[in-house]
Protein backbone atom coordinates (compact mmCIF):
# COMPACT_ATOMS: atom_id res chain seq x y z
CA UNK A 1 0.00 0.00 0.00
CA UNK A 2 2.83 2.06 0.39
CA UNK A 3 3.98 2.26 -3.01
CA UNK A 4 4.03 5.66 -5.23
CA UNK A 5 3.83 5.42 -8.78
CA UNK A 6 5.77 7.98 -11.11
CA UNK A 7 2.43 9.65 -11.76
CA UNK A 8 2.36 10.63 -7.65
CA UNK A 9 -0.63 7.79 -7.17
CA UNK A 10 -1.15 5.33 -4.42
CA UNK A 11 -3.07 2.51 -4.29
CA UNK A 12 -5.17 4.06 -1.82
CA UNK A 13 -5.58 7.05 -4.40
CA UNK A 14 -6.61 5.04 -6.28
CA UNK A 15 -9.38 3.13 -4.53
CA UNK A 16 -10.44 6.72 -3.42
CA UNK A 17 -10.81 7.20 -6.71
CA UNK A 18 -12.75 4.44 -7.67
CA UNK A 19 -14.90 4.92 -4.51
CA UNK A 20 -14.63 1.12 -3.64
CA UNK A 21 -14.85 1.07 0.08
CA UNK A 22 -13.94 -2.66 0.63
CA UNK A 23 -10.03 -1.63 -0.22
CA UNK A 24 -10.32 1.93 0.88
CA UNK A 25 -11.45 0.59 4.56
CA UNK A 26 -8.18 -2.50 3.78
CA UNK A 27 -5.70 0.76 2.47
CA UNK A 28 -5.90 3.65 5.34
CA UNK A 29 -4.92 1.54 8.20
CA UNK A 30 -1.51 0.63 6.24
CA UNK A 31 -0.93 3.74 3.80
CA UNK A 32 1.63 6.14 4.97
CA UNK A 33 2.73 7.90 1.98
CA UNK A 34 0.96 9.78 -0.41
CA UNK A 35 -1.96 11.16 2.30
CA UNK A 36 -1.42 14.70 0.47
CA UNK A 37 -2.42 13.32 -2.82
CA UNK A 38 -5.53 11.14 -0.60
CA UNK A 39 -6.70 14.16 0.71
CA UNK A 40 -7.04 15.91 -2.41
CA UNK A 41 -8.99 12.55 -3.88
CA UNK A 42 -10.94 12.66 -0.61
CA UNK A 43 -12.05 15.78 -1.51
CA UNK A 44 -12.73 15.90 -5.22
CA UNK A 45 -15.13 12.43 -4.60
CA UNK A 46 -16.95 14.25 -2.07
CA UNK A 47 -16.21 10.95 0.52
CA UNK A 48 -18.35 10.46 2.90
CA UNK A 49 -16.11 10.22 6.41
CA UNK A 50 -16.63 7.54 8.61
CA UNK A 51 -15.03 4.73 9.88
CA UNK A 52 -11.38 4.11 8.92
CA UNK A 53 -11.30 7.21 6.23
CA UNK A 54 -12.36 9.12 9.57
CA UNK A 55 -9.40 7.44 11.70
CA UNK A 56 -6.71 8.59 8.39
CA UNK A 57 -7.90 11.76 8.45
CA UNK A 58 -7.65 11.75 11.97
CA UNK A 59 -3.92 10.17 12.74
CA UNK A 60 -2.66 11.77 9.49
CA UNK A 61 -3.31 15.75 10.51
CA UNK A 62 -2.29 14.98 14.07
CA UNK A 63 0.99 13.31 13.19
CA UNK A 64 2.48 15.53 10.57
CA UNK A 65 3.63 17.84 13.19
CA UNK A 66 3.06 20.61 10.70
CA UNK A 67 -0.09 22.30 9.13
CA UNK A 68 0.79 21.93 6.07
CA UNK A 69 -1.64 18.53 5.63
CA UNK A 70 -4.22 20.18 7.12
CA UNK A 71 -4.56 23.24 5.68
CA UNK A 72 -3.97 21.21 2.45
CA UNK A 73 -6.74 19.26 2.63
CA UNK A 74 -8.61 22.27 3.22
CA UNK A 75 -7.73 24.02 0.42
CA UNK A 76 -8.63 20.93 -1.35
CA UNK A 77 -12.42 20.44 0.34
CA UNK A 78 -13.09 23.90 -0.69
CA UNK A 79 -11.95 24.16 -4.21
CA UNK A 80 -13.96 20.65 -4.55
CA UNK A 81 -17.19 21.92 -2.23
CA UNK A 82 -16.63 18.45 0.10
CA UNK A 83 -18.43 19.60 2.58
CA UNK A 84 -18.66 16.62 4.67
CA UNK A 85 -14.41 16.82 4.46
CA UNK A 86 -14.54 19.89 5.23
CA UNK A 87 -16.37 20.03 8.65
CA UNK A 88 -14.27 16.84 9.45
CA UNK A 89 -10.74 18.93 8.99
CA UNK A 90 -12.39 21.97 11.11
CA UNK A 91 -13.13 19.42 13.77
CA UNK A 92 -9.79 18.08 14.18
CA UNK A 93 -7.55 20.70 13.38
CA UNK A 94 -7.56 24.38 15.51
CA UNK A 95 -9.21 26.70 12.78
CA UNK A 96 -7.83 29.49 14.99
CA UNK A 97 -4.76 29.10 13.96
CA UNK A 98 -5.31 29.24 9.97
CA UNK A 99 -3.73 32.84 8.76
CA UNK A 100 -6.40 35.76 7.63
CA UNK A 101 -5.21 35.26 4.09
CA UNK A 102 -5.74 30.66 3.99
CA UNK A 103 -9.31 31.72 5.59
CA UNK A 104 -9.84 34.44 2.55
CA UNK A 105 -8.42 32.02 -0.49
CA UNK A 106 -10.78 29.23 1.29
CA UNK A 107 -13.91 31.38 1.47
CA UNK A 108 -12.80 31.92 -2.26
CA UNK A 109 -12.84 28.72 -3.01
CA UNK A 110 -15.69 28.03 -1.34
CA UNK A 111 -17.92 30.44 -3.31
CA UNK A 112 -16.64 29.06 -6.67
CA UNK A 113 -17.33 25.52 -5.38
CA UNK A 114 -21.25 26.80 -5.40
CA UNK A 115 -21.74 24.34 -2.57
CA UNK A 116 -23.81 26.64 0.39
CA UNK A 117 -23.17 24.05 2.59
CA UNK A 118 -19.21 24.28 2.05
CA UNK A 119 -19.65 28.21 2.61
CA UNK A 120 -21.24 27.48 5.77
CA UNK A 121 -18.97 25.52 6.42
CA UNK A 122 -16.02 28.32 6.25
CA UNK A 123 -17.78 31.03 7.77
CA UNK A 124 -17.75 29.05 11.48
CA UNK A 125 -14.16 30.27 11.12
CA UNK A 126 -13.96 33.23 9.18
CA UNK A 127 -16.80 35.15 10.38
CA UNK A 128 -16.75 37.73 8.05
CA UNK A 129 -16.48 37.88 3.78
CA UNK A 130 -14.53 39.99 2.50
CA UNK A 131 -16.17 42.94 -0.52
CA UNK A 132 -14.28 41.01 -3.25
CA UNK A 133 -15.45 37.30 -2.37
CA UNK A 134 -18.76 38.52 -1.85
CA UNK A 135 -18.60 40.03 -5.71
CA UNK A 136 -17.62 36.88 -6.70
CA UNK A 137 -20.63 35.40 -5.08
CA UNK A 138 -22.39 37.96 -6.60
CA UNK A 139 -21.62 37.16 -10.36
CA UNK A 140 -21.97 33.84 -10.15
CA UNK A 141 -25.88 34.51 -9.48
CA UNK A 142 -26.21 31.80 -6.36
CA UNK A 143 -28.82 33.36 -4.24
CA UNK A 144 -28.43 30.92 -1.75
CA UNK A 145 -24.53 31.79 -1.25
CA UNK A 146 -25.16 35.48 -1.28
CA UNK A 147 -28.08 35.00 1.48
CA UNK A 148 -25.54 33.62 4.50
């Protein structure tokens, strides 16, 4: 499970990808490389966490020692509108300590992502939109966005 092809890929990428949850649930217990790259598939699928893809996320942002996973991922749940990924980073990592600018390029993202839910999702810890994200909101015409 621990092999990296050329491409950057995993095996557990790659059942992410595929969204078969017998080998995902088989894969996160052993993978240890590549989690960057898992997040980002974690994300763009829209995963529902539970279970073992819960206990990856988990281990994975609290072992790095760094925030760079964390804030990674996301980056990655906005840009994709993974909602569901999303509230399970805020839950395990301190939000509080994400710079003014990450929590601006992830409201950002979270606009273009049309997802309301995602935008909910990013103003627990923002608390505020700034003018230009809320233009942004604004020309992409989604009511519901513009009404939180």
């Amino acid at each position: 499970p621990n092999k990296v092809a050329s491409t950057g890929s995993t095996p557990l990428i790659q059942a992410l990808q595929s969204k078969d949850m017998s080998i995902i649930e088989k894969l996160c217990g052993r993978t240890t490389v590549g989690i960057e790259g898992a997040f980002a598939m974690i994300a763009r699928q829209r995963m529902n966490i539970s279970g073992p893809l819960l206990k990856l996320i988990e281990e994975s942002v609290q072992n790095t020692g760094t925030d760079t996973l964390a804030l990674s991922g996301l980056n990655a749940a906005t840009i994709w509108g993974a909602a569901d990924f999303l509230t399970t980073l805020t839950n395990i990592f301190p939000v509080e300590t994400i710079p003014d600018y990450s929590k601006h390029q992830l409201m950002t993202n979270a606009v273009k992502s049309d997802c309301p839910k995602t935008c909910r999702a990013v103003l627990c810890f923002t608390y505020s939109v700034p003018e230009a994200v809320f233009n942004i909101a604004r020309d992409r015409g989604s009511e519901e966005i513009i009404s939180l």
